[in-house]
Protein backbone atom coordinates (compact mmCIF):
# COMPACT_ATOMS: atom_id res chain seq x y z
CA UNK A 1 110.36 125.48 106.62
CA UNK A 2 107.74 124.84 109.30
CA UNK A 3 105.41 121.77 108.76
CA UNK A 4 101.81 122.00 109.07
CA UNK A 5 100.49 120.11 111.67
CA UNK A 6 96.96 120.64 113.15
CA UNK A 7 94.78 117.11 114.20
CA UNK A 8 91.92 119.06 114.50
CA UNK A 9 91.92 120.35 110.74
CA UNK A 10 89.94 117.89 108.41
CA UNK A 11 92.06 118.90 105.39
CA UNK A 12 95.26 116.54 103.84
CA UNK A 13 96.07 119.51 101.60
CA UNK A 14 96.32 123.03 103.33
CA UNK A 15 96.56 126.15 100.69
CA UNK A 16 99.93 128.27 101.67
CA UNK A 17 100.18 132.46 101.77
CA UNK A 18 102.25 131.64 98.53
CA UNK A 19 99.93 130.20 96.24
CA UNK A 20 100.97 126.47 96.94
CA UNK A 21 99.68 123.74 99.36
CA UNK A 22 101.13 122.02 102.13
CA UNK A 23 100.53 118.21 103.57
CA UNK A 24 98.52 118.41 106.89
CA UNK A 25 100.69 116.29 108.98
CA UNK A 26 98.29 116.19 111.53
CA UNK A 27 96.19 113.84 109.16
CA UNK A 28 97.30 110.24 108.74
CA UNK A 29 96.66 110.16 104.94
CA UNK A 30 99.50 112.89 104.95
CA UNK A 31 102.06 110.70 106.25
CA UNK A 32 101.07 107.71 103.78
CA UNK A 33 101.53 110.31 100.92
CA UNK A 34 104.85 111.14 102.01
CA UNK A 35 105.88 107.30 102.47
CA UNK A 36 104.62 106.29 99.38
CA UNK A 37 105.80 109.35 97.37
CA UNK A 38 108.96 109.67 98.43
CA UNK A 39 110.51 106.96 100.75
CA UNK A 40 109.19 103.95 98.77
CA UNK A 41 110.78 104.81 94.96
CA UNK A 42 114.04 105.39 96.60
CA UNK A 43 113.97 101.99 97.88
CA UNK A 44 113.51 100.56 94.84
CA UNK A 45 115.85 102.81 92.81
CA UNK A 46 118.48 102.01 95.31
CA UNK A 47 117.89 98.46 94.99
CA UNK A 48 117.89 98.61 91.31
CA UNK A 49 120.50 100.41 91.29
CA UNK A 50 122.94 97.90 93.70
CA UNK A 51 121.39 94.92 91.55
CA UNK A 52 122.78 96.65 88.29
CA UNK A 53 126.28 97.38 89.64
CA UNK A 54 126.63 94.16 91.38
């Protein structure tokens, strides 16, 4: 899967040809969406998870 990347486009959220929408990563608010989406709860679930079992 190719990721969308065009500076020049104003838009975070680009509509697909199949019915979705895809992150502009071209856009800066894209890549804060991704870190905070994705990357930060999986911190804290890891570290959750290693406090728990330790």
């Amino acid at each position: 899967m190719k990721l969308y990347n065009n500076p020049r486009d104003k838009r975070v959220f680009v509509p697909n040809k199949a019915g979705g929408v895809s992150l502009n990563f071209g856009h800066p608010i894209a890549w804060w969406i991704l870190i905070l989406m994705t990357i930060v709860p999986v911190v804290i679930v890891a570290g959750v998870t290693i406090a728990v079992l330790a």
